[in-house]
PDB file of N, CA and C in Angstrom:
ATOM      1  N   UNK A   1     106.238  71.605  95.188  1.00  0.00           N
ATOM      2  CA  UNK A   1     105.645  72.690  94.434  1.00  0.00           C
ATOM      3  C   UNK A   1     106.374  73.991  94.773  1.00  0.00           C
ATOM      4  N   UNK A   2     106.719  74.809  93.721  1.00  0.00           N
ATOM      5  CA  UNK A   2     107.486  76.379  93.648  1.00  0.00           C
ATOM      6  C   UNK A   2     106.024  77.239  93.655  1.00  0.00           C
ATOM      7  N   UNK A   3     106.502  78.683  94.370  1.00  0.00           N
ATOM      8  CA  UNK A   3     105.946  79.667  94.216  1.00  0.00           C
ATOM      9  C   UNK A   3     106.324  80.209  93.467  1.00  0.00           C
ATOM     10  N   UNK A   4     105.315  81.006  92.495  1.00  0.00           N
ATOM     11  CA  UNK A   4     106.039  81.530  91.545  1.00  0.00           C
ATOM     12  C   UNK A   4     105.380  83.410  92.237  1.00  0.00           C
ATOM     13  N   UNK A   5     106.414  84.205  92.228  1.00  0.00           N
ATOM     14  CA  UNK A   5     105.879  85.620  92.342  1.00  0.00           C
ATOM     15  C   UNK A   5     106.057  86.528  90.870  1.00  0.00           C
ATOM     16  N   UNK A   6     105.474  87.214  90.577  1.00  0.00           N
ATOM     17  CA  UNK A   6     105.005  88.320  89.883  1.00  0.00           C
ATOM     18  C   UNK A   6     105.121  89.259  90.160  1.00  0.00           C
ATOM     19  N   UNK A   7     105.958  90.532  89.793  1.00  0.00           N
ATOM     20  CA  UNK A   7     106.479  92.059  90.468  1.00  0.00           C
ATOM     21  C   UNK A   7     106.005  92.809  88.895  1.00  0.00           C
ATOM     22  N   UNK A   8     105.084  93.422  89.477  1.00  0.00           N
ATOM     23  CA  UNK A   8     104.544  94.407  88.179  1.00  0.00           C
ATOM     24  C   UNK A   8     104.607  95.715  88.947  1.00  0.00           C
ATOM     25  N   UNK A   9     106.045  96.480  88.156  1.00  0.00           N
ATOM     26  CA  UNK A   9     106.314  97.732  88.127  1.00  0.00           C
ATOM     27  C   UNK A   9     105.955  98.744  87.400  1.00  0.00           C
ATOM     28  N   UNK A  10     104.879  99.793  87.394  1.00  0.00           N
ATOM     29  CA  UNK A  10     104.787 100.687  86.469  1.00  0.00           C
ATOM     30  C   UNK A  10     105.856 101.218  85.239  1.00  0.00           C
ATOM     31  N   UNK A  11     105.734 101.342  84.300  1.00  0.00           N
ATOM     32  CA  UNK A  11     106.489 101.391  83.289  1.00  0.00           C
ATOM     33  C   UNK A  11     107.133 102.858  83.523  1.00  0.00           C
ATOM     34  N   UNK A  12     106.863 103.740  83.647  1.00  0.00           N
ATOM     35  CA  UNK A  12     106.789 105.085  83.608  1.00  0.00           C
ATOM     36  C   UNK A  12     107.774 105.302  85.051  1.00  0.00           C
ATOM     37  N   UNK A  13     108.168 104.305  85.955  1.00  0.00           N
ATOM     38  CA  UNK A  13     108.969 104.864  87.151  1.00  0.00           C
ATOM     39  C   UNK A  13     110.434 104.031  87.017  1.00  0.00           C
ATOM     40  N   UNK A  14     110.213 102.761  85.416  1.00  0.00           N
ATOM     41  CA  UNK A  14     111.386 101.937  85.271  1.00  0.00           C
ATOM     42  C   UNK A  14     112.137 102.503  84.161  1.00  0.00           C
ATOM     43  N   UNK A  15     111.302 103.116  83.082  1.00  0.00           N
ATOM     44  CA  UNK A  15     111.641 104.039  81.781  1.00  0.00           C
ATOM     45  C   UNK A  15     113.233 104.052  81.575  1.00  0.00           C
ATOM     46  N   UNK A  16     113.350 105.404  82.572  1.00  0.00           N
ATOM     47  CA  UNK A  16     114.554 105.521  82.731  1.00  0.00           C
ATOM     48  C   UNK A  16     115.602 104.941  83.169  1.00  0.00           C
ATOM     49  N   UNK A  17     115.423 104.703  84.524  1.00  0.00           N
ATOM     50  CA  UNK A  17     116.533 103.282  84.663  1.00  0.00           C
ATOM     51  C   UNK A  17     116.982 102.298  83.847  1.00  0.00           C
ATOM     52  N   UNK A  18     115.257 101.846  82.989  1.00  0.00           N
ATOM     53  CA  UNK A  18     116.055 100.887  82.148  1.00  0.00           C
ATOM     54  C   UNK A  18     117.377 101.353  80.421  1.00  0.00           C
ATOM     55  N   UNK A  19     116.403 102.845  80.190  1.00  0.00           N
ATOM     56  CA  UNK A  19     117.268 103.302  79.580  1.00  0.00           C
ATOM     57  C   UNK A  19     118.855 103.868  79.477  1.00  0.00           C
ATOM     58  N   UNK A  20     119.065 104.266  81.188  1.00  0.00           N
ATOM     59  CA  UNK A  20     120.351 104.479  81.444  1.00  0.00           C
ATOM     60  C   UNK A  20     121.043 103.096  81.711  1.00  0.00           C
ATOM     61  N   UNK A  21     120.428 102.150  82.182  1.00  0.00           N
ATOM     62  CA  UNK A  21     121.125 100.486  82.329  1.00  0.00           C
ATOM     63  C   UNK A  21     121.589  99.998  80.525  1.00  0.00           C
ATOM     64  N   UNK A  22     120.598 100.246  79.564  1.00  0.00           N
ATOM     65  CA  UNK A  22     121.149  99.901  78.545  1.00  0.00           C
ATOM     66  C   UNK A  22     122.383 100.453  77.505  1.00  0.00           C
ATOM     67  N   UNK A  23     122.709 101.560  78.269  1.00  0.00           N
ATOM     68  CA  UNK A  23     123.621 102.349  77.658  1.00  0.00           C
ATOM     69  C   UNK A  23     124.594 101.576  77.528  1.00  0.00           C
ATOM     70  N   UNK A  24     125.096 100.726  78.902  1.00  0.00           N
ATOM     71  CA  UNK A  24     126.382  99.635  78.787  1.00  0.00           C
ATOM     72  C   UNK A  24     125.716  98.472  79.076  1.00  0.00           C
ATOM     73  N   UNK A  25     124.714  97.996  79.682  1.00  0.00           N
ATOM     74  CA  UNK A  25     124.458  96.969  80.265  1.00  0.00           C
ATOM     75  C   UNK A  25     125.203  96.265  80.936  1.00  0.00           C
ATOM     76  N   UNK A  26     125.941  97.426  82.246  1.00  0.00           N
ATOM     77  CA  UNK A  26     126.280  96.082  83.052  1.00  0.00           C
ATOM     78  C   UNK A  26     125.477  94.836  84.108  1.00  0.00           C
ATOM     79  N   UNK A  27     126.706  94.184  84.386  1.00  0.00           N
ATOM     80  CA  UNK A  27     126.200  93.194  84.638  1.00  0.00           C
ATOM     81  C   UNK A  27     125.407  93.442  85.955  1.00  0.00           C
ATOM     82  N   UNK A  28     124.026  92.354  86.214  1.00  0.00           N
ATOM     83  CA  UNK A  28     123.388  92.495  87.224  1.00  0.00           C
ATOM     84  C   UNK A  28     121.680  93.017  86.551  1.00  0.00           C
ATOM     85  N   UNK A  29     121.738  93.682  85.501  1.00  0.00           N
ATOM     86  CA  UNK A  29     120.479  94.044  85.197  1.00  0.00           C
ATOM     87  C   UNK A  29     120.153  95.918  85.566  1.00  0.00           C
ATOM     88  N   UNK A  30     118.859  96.378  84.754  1.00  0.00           N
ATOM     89  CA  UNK A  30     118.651  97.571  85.431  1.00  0.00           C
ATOM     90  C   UNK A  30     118.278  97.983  87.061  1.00  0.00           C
ATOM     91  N   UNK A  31     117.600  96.124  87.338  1.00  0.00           N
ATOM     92  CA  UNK A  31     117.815  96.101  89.270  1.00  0.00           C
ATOM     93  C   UNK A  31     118.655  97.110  89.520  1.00  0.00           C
ATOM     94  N   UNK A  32     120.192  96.962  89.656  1.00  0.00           N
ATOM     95  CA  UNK A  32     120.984  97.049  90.246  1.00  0.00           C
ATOM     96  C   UNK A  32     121.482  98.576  90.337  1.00  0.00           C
ATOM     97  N   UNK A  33     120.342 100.096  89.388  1.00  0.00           N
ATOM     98  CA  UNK A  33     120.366 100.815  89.256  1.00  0.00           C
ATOM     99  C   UNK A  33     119.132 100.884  90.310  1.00  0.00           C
ATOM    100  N   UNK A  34     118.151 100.479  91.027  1.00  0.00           N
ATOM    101  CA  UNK A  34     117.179 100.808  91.106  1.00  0.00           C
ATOM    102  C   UNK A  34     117.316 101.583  92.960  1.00  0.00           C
ATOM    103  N   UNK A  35     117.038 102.658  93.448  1.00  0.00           N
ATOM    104  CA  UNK A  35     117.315 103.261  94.935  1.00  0.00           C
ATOM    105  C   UNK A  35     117.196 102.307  96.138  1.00  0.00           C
ATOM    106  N   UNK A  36     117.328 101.937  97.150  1.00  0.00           N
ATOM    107  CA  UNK A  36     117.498 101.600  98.438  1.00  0.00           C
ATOM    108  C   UNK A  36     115.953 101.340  98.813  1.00  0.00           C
ATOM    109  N   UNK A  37     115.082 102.345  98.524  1.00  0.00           N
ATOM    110  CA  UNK A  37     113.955 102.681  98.985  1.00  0.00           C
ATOM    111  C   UNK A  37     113.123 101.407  98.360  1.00  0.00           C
ATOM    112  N   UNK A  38     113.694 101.459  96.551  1.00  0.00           N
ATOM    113  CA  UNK A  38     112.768 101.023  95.989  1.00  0.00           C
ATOM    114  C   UNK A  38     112.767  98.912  96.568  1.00  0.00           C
ATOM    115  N   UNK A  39     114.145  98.943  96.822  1.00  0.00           N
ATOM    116  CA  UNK A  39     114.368  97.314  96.394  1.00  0.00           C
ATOM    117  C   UNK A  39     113.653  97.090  98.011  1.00  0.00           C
ATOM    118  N   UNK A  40     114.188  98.008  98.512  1.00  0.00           N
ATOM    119  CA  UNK A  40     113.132  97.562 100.032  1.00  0.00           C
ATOM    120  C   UNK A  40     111.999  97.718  99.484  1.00  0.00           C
ATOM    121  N   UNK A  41     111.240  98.191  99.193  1.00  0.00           N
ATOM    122  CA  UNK A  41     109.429  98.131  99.312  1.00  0.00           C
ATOM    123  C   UNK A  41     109.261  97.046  98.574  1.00  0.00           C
ATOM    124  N   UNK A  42     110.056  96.988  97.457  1.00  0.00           N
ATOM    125  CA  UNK A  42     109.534  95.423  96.425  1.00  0.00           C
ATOM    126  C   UNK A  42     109.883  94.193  97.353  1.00  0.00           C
ATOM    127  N   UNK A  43     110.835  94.039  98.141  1.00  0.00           N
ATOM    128  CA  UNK A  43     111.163  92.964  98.909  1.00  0.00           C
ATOM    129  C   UNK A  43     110.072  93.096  99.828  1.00  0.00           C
ATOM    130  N   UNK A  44     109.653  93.944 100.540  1.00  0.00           N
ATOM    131  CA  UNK A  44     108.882  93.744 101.657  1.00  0.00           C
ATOM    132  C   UNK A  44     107.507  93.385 101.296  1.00  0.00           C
ATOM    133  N   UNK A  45     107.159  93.759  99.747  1.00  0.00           N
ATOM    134  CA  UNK A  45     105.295  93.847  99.595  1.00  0.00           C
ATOM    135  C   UNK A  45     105.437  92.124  98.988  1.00  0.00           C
ATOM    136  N   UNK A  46     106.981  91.508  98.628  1.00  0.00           N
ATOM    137  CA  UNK A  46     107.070  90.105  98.308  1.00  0.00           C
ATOM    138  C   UNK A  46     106.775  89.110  98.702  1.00  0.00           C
ATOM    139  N   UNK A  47     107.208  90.051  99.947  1.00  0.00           N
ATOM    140  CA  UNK A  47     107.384  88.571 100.942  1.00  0.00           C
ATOM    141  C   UNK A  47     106.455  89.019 101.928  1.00  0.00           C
ATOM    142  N   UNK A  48     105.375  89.808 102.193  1.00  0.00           N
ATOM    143  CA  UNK A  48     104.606  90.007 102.773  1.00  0.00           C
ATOM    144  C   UNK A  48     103.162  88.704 103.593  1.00  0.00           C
ATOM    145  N   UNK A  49     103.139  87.843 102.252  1.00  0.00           N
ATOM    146  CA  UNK A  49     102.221  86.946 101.702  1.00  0.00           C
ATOM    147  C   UNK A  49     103.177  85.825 102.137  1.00  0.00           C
ATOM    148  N   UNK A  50     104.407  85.310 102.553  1.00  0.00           N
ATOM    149  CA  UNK A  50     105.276  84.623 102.869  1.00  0.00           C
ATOM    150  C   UNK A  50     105.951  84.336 104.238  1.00  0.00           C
ATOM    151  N   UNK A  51     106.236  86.008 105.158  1.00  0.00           N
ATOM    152  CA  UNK A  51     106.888  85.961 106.490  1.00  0.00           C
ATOM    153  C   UNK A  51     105.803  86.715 107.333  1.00  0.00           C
ATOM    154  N   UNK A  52     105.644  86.611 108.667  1.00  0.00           N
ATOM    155  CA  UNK A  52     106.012  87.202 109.563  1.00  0.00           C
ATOM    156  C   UNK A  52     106.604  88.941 109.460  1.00  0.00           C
ATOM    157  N   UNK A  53     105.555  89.848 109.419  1.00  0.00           N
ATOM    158  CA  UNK A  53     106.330  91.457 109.674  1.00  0.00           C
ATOM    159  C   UNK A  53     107.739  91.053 110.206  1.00  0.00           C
ATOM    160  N   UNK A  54     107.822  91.115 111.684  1.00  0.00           N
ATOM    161  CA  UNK A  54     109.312  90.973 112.448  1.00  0.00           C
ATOM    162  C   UNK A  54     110.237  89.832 111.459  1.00  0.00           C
ATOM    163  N   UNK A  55     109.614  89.001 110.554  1.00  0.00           N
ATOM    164  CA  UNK A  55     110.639  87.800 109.781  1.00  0.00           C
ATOM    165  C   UNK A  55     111.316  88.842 108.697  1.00  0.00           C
ATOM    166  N   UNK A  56     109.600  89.499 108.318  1.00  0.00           N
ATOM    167  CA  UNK A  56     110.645  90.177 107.015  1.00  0.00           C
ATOM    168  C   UNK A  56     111.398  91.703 106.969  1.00  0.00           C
ATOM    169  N   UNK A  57     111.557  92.485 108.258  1.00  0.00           N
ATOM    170  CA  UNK A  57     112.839  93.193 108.965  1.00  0.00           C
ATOM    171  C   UNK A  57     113.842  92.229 108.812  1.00  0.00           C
ATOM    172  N   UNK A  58     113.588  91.399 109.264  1.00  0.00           N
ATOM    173  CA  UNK A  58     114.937  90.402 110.033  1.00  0.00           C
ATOM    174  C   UNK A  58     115.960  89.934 108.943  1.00  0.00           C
ATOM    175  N   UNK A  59     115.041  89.428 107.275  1.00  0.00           N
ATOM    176  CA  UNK A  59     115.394  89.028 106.110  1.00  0.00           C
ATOM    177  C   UNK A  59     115.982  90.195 105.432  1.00  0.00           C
ATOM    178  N   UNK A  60     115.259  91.373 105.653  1.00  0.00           N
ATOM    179  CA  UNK A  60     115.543  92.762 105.038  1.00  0.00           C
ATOM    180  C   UNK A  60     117.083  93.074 105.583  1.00  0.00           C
ATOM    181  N   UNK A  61     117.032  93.016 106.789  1.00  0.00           N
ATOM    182  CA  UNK A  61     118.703  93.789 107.193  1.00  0.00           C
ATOM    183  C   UNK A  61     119.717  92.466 106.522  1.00  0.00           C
ATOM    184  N   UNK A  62     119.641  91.230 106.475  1.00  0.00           N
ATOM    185  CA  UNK A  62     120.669  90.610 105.843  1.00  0.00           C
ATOM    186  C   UNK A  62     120.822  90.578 104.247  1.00  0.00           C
ATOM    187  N   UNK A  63     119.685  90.576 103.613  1.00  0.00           N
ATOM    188  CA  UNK A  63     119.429  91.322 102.322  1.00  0.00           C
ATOM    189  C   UNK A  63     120.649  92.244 102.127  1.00  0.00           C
ATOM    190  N   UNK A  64     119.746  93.467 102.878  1.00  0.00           N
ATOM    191  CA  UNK A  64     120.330  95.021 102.373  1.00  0.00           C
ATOM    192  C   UNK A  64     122.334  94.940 102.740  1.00  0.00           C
TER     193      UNK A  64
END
């Protein structure tokens, strides 16, 4: 059996990103526009329900 996760981002803080990502759409998605700050907090509130605090530092620095 797969886990399936669900990331529901307010529309109003992706707006733009997604609008400046579609200008060319490169490759990777509007992700790949999204700050440092942000992809950490979405990774960490992910996997929250999954690791260990100290697991998911540990996952985070090879991530980032």
């Amino acid at each position: 059996m797969e886990d399936i996760v669900l990331v529901s981002i307010p529309l109003n803080q992706t707006r733009d990103i997604y609008r400046k990502w579609s200008l060319d759409k490169s490759g990777g998605g509007p992700d790949k526009l999204w700050t440092q700050d942000t992809k950490e907090t979405i990774f960490k509130e992910v996997m929250k329900d999954f690791l260990a605090p100290k697991e998911i530092q540990e996952q985070w620095g090879k991530v980032k």
